[in-house]
N, C-alpha and C. Protein backbone atom coordinates (compact mmCIF):
# COMPACT_ATOMS: atom_id res chain seq x y z
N UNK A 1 150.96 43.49 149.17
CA UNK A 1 151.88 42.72 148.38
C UNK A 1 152.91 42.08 149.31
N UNK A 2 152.94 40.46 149.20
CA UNK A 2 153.95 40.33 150.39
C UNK A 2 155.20 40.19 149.79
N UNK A 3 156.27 39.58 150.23
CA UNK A 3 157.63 39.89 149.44
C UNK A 3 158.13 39.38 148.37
N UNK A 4 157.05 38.39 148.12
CA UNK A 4 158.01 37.64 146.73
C UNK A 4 157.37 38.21 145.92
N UNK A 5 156.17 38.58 145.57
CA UNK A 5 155.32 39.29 144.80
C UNK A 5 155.94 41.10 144.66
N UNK A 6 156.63 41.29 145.87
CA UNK A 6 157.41 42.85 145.74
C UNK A 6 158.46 42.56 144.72
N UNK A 7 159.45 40.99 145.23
CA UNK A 7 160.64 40.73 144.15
C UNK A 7 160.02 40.22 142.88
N UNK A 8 159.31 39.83 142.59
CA UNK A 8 159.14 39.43 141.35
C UNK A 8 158.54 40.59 140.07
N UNK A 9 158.05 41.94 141.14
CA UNK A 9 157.38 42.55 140.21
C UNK A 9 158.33 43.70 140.08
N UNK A 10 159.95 43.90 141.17
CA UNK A 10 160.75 44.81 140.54
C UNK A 10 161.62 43.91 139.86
N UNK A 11 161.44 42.96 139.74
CA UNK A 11 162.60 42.14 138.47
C UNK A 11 161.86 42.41 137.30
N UNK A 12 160.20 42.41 137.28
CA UNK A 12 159.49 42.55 136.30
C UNK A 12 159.95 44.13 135.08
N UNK A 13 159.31 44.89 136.61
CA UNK A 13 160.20 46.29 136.22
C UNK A 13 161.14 46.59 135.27
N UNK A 14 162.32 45.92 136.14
CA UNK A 14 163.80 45.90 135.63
C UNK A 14 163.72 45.54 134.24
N UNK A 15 163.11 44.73 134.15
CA UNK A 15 162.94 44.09 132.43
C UNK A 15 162.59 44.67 131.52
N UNK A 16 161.62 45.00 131.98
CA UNK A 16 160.64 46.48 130.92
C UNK A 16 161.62 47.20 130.79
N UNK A 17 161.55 47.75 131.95
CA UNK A 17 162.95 49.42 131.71
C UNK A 17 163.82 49.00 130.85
N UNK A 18 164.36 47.78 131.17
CA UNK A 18 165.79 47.70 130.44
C UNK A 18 165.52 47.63 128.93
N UNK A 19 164.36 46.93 128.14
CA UNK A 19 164.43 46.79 127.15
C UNK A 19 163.57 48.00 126.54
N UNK A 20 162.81 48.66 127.43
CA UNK A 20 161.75 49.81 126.91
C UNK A 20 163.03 51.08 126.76
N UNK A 21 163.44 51.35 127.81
CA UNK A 21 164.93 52.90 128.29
C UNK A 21 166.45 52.06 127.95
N UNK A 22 166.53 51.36 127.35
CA UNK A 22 167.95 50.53 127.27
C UNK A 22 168.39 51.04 128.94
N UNK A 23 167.82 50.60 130.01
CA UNK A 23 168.12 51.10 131.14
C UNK A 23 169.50 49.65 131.81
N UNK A 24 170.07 50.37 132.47
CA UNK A 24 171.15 49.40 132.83
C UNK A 24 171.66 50.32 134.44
N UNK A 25 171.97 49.86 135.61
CA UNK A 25 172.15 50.15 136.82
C UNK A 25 173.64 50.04 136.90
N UNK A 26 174.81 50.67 137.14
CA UNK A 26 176.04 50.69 137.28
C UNK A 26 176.38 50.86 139.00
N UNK A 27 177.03 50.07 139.21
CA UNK A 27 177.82 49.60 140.85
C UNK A 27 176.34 50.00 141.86
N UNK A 28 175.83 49.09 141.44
CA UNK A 28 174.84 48.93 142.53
C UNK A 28 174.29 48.79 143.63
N UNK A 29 175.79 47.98 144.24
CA UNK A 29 176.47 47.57 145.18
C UNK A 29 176.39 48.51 146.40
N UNK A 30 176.60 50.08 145.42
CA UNK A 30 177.47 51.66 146.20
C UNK A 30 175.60 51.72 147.50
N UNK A 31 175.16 51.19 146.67
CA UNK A 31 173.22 51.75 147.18
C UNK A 31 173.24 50.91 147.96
N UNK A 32 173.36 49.37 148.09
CA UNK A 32 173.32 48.68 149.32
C UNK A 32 173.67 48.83 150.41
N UNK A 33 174.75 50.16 151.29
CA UNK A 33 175.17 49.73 152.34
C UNK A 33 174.36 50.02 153.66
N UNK A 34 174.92 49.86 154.68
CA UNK A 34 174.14 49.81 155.82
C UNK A 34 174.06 51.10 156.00
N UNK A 35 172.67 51.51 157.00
CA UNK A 35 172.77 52.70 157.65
C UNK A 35 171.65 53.45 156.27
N UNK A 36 171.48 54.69 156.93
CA UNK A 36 171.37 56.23 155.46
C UNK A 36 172.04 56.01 154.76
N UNK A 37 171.50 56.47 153.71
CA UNK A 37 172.41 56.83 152.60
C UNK A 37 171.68 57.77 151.50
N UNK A 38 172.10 58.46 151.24
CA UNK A 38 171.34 59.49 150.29
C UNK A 38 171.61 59.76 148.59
N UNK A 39 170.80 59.24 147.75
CA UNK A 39 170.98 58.94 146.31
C UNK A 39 170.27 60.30 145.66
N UNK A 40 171.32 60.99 145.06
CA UNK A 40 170.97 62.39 143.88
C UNK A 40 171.08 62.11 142.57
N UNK A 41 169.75 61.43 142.03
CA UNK A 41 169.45 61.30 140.49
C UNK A 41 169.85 62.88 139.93
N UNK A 42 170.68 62.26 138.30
CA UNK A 42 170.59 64.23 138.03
C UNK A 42 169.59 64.18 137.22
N UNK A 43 168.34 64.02 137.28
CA UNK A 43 167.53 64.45 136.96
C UNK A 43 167.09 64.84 135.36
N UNK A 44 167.85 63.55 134.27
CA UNK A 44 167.70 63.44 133.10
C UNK A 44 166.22 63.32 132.53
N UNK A 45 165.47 62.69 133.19
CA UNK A 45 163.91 62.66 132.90
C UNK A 45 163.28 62.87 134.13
N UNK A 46 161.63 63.00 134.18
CA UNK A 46 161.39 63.23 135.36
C UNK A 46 160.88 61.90 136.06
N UNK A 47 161.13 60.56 135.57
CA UNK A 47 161.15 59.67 135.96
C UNK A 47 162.19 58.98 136.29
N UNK A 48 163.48 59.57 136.67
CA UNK A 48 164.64 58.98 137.30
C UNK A 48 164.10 58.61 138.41
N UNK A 49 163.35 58.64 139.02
CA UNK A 49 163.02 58.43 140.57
C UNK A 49 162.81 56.92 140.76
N UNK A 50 161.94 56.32 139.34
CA UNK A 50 161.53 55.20 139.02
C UNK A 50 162.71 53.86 139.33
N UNK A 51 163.82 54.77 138.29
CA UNK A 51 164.95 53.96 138.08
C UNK A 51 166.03 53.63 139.33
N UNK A 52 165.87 54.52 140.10
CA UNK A 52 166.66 54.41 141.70
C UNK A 52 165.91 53.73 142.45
N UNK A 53 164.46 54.02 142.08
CA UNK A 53 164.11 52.84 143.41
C UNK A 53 163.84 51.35 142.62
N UNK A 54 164.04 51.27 141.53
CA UNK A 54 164.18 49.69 141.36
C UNK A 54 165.99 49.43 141.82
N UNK A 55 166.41 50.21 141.85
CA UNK A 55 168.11 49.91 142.31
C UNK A 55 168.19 49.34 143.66
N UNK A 56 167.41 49.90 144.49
CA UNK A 56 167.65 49.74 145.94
C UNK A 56 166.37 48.98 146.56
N UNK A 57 167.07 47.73 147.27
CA UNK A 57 165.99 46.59 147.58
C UNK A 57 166.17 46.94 149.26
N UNK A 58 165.77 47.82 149.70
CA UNK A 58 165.09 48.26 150.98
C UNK A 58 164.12 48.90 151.24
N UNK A 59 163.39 49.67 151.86
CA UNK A 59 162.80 50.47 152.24
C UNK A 59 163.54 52.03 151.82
N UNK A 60 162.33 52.88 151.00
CA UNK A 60 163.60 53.67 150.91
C UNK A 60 162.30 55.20 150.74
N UNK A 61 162.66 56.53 150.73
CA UNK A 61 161.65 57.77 150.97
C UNK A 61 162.35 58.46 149.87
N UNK A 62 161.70 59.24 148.88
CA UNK A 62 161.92 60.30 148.21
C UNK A 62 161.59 61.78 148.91
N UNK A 63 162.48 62.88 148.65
CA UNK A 63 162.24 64.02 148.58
C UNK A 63 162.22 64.99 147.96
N UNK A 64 161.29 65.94 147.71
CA UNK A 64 160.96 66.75 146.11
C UNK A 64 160.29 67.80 146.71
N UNK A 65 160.38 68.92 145.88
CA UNK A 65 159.86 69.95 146.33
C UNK A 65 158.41 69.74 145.73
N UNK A 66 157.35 70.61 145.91
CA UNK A 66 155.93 70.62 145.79
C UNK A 66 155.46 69.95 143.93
N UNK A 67 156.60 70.36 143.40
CA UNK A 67 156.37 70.88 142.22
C UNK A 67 156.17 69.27 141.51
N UNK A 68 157.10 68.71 141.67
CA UNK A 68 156.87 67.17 141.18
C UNK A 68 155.65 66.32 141.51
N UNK A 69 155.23 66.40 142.83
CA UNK A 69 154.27 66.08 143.32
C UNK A 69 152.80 66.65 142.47
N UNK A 70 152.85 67.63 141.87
CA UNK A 70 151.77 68.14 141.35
C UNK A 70 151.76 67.63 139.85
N UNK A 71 152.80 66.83 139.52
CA UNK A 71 153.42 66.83 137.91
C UNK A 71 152.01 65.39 137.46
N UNK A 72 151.84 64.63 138.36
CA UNK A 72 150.63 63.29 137.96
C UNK A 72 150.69 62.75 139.53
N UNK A 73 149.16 62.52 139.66
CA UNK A 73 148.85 61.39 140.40
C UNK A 73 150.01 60.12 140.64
N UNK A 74 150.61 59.89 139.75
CA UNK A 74 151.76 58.87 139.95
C UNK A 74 152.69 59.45 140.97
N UNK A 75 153.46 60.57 140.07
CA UNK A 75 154.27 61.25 141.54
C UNK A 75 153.89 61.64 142.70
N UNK A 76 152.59 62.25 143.21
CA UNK A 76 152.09 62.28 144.23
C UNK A 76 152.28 61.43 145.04
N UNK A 77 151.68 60.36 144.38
CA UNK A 77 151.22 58.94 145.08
C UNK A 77 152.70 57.93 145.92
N UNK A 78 153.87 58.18 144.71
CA UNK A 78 155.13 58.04 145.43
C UNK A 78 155.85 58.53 146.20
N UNK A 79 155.82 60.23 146.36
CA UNK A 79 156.68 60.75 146.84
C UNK A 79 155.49 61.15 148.07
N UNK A 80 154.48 60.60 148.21
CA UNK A 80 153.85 60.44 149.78
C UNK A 80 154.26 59.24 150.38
N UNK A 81 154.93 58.34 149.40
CA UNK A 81 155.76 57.15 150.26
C UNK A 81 154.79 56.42 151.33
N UNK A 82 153.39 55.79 150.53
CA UNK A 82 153.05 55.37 151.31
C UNK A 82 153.10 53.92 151.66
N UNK A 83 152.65 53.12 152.73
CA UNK A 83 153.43 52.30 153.18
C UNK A 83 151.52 51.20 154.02
C-alpha cells in the first residue's frame, strides 16, 4: 500500500468508526510529537488498539501480553506489527 492509499484508507476508517462507535479523538495533537512516546488505552473494549492507531499518522508498535494476541487472527496479525 503506498501512502496515499495508507491516507485515504485511515480517513476511511475514521469515518466508519466515527459513525459506527460515535468515535471522536480528543487533543490529538498530544500523539504527534517528536521522538517516543508511549500511548495507554484504558482498555474500554478490546479494540481500543484500533482507535489509537488511527490517531497517530506515523509508524507506530503495540505491546500486549500473550493473551490478546491469542484473542483473533486480527490481533495477532497487528500486534506482530508487521511491516
Amino acid at each position: 500500500m503506498n501512502i496515499w492509499e495508507n491516507r485515504l484508507f485511515l480517513k476511511l476508517m475514521r469515518l466508519v468508526l466515527g459513525v459506527w462507535f460515535r468515535f471522536r479523538a480528543i487533543n490529538e495533537e498530544a500523539a504527534k510529537c517528536e521522538g517516543p512516546a508511549l500511548l495507554i488505552p484504558n482498555h474500554l473494549s478490546w479494540i481500543d488498539w484500533l482507535f489509537v492507531g488511527l490517531c497517530v499518522d506515523r509508524d507506530w508498535m503495540f505491546a500486549a501480553s500473550e493473551m490478546p494476541a491469542r484473542t483473533s487472527k486480527l490481533h495477532a496479525w497487528v500486534l506482530s506489527n508487521p511491516r
